[in-house]
PDB file of N, CA and C in Angstrom:
ATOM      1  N   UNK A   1     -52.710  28.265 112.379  1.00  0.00           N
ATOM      2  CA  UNK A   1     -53.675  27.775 111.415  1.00  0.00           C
ATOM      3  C   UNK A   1     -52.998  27.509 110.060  1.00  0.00           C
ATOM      4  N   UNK A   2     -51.916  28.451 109.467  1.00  0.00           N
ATOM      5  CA  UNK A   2     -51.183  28.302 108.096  1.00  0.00           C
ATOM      6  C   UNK A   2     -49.978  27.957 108.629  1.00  0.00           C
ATOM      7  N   UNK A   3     -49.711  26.751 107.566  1.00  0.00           N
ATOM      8  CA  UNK A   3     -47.629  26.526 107.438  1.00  0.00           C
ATOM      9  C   UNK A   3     -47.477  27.001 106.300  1.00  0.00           C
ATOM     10  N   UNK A   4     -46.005  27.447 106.651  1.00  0.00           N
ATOM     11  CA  UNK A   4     -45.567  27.547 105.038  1.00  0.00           C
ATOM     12  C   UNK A   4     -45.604  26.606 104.249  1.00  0.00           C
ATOM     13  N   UNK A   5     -45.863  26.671 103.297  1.00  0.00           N
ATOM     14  CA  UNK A   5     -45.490  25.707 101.771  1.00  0.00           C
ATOM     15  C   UNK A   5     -44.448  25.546 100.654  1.00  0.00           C
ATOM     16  N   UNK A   6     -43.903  24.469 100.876  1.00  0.00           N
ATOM     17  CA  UNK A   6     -43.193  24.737  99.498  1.00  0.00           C
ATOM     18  C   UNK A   6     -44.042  24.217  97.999  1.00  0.00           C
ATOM     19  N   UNK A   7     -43.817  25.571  97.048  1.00  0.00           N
ATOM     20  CA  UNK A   7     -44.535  25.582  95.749  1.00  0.00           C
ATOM     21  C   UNK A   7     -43.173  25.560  94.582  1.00  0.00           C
ATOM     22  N   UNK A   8     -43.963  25.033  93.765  1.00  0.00           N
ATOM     23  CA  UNK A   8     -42.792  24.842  92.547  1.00  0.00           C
ATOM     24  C   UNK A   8     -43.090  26.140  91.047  1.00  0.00           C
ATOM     25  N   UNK A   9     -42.315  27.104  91.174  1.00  0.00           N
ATOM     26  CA  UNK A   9     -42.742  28.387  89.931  1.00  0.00           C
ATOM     27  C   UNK A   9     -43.100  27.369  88.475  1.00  0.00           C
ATOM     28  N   UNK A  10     -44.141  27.720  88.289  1.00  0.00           N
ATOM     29  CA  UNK A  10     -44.733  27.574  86.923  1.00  0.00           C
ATOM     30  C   UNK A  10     -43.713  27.844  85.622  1.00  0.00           C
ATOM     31  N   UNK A  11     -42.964  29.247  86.024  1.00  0.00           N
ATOM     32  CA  UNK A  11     -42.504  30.053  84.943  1.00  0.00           C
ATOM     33  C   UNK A  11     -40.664  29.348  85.032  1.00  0.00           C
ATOM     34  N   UNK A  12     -40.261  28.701  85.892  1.00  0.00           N
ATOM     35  CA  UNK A  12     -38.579  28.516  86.150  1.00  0.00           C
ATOM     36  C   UNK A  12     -38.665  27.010  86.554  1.00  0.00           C
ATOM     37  N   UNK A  13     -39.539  26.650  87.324  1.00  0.00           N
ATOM     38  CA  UNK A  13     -39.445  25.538  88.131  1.00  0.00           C
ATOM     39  C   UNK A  13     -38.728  25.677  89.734  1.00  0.00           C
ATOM     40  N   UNK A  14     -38.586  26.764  90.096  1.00  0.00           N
ATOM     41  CA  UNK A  14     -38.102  26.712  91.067  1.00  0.00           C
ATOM     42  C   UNK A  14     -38.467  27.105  92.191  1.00  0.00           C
ATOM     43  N   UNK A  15     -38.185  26.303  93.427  1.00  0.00           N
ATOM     44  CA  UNK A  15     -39.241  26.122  94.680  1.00  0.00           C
ATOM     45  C   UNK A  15     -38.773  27.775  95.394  1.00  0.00           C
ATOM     46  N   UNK A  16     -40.524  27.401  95.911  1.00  0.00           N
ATOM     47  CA  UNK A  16     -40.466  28.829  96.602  1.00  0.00           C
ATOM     48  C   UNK A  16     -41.329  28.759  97.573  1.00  0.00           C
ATOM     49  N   UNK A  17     -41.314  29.581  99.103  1.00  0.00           N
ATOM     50  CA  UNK A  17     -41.891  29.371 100.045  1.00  0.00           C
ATOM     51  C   UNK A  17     -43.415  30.323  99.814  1.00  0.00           C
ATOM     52  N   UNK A  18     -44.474  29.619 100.083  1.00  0.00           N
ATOM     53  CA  UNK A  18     -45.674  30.525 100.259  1.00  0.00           C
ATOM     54  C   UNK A  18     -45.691  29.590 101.539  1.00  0.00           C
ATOM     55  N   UNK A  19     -45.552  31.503 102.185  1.00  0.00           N
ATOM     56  CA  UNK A  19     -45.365  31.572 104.015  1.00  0.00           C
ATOM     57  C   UNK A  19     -46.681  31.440 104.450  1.00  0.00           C
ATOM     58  N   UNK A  20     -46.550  31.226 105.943  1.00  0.00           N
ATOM     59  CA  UNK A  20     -47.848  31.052 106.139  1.00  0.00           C
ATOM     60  C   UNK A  20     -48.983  32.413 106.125  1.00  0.00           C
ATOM     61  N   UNK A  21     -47.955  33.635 106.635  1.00  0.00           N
ATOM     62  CA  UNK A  21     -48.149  35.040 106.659  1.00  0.00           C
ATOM     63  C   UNK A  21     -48.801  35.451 105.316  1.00  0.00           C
ATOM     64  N   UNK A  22     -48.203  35.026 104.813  1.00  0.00           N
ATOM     65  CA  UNK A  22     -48.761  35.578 102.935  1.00  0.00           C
ATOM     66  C   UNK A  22     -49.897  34.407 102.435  1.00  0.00           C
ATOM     67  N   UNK A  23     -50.455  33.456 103.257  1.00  0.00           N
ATOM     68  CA  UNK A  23     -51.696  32.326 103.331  1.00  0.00           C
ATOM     69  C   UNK A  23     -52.912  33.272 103.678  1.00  0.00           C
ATOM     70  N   UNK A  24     -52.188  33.679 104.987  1.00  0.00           N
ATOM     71  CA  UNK A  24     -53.220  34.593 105.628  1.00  0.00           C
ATOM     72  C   UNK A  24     -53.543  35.821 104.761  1.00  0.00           C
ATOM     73  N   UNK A  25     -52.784  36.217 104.649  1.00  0.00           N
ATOM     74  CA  UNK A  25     -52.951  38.010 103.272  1.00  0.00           C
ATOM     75  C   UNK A  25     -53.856  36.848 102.294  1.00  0.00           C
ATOM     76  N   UNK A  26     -53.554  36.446 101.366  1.00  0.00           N
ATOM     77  CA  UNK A  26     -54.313  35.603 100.657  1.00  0.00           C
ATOM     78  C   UNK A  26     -55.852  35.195 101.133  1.00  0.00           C
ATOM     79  N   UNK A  27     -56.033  34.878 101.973  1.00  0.00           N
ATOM     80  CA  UNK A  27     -57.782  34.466 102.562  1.00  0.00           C
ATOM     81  C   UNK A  27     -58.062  35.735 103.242  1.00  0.00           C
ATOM     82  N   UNK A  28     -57.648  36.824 103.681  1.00  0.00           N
ATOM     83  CA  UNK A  28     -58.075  38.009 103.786  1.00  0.00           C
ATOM     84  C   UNK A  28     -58.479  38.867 102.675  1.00  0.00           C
ATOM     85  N   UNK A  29     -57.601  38.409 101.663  1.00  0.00           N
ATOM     86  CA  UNK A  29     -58.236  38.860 100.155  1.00  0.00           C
ATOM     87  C   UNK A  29     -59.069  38.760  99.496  1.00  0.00           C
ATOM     88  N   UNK A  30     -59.389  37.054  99.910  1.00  0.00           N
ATOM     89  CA  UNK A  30     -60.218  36.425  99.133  1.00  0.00           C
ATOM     90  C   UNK A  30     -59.746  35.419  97.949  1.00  0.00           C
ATOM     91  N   UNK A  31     -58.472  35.435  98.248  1.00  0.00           N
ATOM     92  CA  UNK A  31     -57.827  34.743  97.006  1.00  0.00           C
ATOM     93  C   UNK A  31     -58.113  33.625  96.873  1.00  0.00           C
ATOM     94  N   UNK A  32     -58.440  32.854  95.938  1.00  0.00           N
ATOM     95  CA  UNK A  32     -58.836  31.238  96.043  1.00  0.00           C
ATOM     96  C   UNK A  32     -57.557  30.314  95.635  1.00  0.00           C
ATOM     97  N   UNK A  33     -56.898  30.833  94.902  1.00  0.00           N
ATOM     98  CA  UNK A  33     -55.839  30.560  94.251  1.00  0.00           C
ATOM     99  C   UNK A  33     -54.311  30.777  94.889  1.00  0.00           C
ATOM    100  N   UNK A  34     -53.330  29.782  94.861  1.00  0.00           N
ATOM    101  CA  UNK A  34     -52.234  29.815  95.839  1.00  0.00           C
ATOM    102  C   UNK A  34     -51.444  30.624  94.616  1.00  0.00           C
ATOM    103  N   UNK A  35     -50.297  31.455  94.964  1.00  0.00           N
ATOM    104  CA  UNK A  35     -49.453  31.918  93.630  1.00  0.00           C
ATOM    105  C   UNK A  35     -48.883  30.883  92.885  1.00  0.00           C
ATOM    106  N   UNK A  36     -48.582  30.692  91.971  1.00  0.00           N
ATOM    107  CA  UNK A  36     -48.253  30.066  90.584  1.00  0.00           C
ATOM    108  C   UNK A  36     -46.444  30.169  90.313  1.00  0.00           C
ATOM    109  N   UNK A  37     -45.865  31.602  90.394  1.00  0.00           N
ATOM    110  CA  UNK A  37     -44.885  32.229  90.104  1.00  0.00           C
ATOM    111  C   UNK A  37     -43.961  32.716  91.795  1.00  0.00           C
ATOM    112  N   UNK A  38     -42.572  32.196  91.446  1.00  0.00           N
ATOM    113  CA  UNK A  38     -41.674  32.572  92.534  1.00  0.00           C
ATOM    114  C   UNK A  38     -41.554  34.046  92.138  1.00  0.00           C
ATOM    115  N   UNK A  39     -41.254  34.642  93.639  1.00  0.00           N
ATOM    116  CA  UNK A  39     -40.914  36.470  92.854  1.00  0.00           C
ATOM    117  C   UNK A  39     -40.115  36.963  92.321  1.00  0.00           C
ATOM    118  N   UNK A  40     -39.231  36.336  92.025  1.00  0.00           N
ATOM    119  CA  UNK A  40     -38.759  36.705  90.733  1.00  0.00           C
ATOM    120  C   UNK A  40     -39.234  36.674  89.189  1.00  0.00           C
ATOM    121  N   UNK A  41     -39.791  35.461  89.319  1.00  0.00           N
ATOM    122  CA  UNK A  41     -40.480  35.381  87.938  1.00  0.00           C
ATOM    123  C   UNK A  41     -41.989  36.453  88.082  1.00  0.00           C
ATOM    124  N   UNK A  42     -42.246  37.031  89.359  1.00  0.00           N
ATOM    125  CA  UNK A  42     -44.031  38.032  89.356  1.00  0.00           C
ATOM    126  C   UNK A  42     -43.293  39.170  89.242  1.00  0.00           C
ATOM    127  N   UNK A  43     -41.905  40.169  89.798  1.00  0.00           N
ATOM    128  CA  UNK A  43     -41.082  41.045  89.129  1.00  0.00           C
ATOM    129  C   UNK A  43     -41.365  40.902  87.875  1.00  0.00           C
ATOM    130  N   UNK A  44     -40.082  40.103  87.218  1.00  0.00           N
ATOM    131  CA  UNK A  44     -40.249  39.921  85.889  1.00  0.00           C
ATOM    132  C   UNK A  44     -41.472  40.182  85.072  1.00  0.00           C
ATOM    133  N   UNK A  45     -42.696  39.523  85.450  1.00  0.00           N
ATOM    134  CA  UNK A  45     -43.663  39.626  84.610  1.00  0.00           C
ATOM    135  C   UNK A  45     -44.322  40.713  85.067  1.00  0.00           C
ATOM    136  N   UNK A  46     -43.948  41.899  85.991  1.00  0.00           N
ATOM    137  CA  UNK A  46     -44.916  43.162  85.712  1.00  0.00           C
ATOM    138  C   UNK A  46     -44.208  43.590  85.549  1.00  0.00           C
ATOM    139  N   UNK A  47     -42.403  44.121  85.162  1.00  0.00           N
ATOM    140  CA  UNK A  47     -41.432  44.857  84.414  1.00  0.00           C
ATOM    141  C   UNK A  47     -42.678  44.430  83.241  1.00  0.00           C
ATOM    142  N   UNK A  48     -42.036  43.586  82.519  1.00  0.00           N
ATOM    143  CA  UNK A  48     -43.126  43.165  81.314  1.00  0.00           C
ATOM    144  C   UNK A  48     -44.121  43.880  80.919  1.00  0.00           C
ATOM    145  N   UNK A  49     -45.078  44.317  81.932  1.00  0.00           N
ATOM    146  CA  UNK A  49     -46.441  44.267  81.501  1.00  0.00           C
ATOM    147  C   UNK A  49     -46.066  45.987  81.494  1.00  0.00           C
ATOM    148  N   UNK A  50     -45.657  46.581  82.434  1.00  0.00           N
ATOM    149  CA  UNK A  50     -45.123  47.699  82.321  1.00  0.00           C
ATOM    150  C   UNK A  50     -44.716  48.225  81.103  1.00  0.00           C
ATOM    151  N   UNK A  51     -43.445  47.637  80.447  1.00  0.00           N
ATOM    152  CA  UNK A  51     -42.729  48.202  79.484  1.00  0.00           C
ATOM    153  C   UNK A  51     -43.992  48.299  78.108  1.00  0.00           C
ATOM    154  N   UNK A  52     -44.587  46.964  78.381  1.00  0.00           N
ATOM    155  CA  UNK A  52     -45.773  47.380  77.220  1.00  0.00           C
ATOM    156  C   UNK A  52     -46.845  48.301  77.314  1.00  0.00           C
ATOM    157  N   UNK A  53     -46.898  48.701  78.344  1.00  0.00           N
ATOM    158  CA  UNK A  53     -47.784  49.953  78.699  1.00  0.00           C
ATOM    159  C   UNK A  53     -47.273  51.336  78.055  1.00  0.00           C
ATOM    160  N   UNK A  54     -46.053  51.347  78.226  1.00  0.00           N
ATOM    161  CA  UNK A  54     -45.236  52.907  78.029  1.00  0.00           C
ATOM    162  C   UNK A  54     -45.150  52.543  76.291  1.00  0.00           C
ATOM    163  N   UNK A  55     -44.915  51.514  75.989  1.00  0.00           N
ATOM    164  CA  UNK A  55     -44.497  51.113  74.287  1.00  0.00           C
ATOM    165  C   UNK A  55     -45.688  51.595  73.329  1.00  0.00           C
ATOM    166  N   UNK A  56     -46.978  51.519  74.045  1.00  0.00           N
ATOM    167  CA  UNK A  56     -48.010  51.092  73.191  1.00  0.00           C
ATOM    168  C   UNK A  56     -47.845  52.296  72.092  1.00  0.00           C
ATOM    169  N   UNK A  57     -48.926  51.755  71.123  1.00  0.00           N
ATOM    170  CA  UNK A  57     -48.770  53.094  69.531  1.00  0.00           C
ATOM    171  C   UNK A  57     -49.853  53.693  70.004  1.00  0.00           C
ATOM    172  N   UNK A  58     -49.745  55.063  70.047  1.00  0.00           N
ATOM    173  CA  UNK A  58     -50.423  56.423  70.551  1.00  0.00           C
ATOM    174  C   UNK A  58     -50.905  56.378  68.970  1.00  0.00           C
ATOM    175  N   UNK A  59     -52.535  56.898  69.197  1.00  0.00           N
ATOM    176  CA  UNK A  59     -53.225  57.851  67.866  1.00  0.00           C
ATOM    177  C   UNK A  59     -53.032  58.784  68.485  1.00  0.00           C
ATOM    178  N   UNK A  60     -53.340  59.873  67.185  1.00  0.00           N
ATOM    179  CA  UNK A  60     -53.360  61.036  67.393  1.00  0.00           C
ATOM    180  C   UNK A  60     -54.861  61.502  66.785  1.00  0.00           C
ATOM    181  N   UNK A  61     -55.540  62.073  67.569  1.00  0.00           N
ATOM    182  CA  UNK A  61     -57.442  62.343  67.603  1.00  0.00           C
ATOM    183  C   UNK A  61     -57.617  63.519  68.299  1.00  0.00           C
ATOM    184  N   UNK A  62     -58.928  64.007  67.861  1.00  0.00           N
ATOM    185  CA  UNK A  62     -59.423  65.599  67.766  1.00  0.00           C
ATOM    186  C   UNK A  62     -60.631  65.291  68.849  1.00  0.00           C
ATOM    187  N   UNK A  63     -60.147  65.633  70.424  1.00  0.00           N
ATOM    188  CA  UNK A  63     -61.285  65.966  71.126  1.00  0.00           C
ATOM    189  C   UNK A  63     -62.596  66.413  71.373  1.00  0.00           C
ATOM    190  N   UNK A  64     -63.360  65.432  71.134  1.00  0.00           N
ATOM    191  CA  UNK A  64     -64.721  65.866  70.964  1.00  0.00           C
ATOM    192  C   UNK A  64     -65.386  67.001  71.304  1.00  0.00           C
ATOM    193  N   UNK A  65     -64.906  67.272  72.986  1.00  0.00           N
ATOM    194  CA  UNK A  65     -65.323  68.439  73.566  1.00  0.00           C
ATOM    195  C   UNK A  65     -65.420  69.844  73.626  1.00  0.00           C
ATOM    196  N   UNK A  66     -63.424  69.838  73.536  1.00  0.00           N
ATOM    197  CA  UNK A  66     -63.029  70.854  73.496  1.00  0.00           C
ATOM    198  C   UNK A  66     -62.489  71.217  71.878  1.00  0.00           C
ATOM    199  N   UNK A  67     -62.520  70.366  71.152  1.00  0.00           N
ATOM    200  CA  UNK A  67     -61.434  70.405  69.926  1.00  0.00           C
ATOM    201  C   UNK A  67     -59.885  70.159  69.931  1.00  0.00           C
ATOM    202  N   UNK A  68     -59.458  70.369  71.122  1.00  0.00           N
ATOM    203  CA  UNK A  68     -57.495  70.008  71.170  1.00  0.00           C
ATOM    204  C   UNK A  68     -57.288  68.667  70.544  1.00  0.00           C
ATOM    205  N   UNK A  69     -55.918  68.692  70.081  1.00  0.00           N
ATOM    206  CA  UNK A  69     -55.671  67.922  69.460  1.00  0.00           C
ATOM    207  C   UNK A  69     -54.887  66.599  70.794  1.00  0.00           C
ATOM    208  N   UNK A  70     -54.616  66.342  70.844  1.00  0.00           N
ATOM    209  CA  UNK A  70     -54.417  64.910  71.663  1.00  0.00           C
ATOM    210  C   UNK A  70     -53.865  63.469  71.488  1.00  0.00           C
ATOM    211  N   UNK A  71     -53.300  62.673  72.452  1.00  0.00           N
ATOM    212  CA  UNK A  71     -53.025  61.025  72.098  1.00  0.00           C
ATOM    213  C   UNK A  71     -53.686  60.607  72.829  1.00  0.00           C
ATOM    214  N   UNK A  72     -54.172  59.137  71.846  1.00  0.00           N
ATOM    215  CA  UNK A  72     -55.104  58.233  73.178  1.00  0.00           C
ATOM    216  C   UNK A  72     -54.167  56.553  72.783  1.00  0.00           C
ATOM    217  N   UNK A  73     -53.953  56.056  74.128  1.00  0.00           N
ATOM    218  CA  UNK A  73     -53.667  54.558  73.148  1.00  0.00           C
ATOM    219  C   UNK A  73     -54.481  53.585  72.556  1.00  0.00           C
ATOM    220  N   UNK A  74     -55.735  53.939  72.058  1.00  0.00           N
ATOM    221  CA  UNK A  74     -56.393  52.811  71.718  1.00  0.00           C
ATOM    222  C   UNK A  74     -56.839  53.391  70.042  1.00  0.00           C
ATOM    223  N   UNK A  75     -57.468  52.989  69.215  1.00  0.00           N
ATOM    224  CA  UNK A  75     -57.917  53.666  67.498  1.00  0.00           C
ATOM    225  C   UNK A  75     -59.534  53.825  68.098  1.00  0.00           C
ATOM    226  N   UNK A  76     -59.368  54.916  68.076  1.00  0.00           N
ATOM    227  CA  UNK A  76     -60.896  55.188  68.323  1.00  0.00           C
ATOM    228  C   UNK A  76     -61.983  54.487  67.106  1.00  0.00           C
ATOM    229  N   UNK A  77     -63.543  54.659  67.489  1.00  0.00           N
ATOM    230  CA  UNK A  77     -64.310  53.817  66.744  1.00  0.00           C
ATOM    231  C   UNK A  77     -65.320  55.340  66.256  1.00  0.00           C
ATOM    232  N   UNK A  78     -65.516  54.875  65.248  1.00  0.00           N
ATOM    233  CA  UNK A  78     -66.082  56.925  64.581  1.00  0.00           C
ATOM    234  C   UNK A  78     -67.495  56.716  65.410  1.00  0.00           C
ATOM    235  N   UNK A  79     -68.224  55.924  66.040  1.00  0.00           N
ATOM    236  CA  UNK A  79     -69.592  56.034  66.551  1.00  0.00           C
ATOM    237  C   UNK A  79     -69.175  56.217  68.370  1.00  0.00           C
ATOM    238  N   UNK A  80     -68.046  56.132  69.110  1.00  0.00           N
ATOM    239  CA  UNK A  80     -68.108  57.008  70.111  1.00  0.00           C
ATOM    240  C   UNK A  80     -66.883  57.820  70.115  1.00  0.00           C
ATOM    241  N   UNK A  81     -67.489  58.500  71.064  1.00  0.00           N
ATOM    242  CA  UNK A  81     -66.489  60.389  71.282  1.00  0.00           C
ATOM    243  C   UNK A  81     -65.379  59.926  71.797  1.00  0.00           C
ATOM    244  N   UNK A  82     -64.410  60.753  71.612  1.00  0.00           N
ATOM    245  CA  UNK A  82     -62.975  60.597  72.509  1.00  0.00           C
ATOM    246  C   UNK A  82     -62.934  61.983  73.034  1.00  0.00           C
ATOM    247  N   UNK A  83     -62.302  62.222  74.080  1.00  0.00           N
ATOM    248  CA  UNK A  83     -61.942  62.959  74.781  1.00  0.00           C
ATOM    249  C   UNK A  83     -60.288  63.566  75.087  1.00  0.00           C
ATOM    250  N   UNK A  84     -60.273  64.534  75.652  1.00  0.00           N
ATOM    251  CA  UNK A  84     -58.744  64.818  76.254  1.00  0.00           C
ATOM    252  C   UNK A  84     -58.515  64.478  77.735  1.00  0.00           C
ATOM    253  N   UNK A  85     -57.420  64.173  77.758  1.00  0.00           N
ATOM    254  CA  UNK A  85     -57.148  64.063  79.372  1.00  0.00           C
ATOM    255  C   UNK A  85     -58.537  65.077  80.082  1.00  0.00           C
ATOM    256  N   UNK A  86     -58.170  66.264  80.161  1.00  0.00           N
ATOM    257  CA  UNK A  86     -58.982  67.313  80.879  1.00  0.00           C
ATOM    258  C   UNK A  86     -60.359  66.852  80.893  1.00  0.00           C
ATOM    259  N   UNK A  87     -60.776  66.733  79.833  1.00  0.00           N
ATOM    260  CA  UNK A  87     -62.005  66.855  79.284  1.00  0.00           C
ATOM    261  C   UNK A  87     -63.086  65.454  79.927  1.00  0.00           C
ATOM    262  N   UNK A  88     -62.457  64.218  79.590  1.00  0.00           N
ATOM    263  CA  UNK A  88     -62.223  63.180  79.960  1.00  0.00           C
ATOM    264  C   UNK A  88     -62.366  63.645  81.931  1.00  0.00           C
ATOM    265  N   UNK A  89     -61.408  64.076  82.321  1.00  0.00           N
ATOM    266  CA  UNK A  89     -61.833  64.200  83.659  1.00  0.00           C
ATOM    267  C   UNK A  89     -62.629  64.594  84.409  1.00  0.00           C
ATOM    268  N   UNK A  90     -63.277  66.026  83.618  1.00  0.00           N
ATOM    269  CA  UNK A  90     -64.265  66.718  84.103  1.00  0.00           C
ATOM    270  C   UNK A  90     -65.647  65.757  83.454  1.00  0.00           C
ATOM    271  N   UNK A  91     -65.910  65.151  82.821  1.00  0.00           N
ATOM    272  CA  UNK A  91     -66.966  64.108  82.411  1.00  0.00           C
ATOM    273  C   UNK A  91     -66.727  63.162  83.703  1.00  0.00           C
ATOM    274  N   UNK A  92     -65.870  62.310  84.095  1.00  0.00           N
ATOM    275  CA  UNK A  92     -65.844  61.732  84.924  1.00  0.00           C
ATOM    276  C   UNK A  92     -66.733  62.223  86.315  1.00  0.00           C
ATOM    277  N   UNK A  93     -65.900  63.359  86.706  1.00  0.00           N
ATOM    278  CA  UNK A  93     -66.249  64.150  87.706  1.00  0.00           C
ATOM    279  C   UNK A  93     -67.816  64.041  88.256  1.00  0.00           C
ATOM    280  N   UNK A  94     -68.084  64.189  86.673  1.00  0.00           N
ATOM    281  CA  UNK A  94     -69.725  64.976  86.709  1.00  0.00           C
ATOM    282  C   UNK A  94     -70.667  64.083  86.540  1.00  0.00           C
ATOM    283  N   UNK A  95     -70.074  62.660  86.892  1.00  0.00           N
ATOM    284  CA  UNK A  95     -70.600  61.362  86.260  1.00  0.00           C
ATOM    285  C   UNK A  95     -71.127  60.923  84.772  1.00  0.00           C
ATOM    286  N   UNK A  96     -70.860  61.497  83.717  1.00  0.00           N
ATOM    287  CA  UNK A  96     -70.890  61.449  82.596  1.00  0.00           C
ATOM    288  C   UNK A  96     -72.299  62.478  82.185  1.00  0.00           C
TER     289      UNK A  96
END
């Protein structure tokens, strides 16, 4: 039912096979969309997205719950609560 394809990377220009195997993973997914990026350039761009994950600027904020002191990566907003890891989990848990 699928051939492979040759696709041209968005990010290099350079051709790359979308197999027929990975057509099929794709419409088992639901994907509507053929990939864009050869894998080297979809590596590349989640190293990327990665390194900005670990980079981000940590606040430092006073747990609503318990009082510990704590990092969150985002600037909290003074009209909702922040939490600690822990604290944060056991809310989860308990469905809020």
């Amino acid at each position: 039912m699928y051939e492979d394809k040759t696709l041209a990377c968005v990010e290099c220009g350079k051709e790359f096979v979308f197999s027929a195997s990975e057509q099929e993973f794709y419409a088992e997914k639901g994907f509507q969309n053929e990939p864009k990026r050869c894998s080297d350039c979809r590596q590349s761009r989640k190293h990327d997205r990665r390194q900005q994950r670990t980079h981000r600027e940590m606040h430092t904020v006073v747990c609503d719950e318990c009082g510990a002191e704590c990092q969150v990566p985002f600037l909290p907003k003074e009209d909702k609560p922040v939490y600690c890891d822990e604290c944060f989990a056991k809310k989860r848990e308990s469905g809020y």
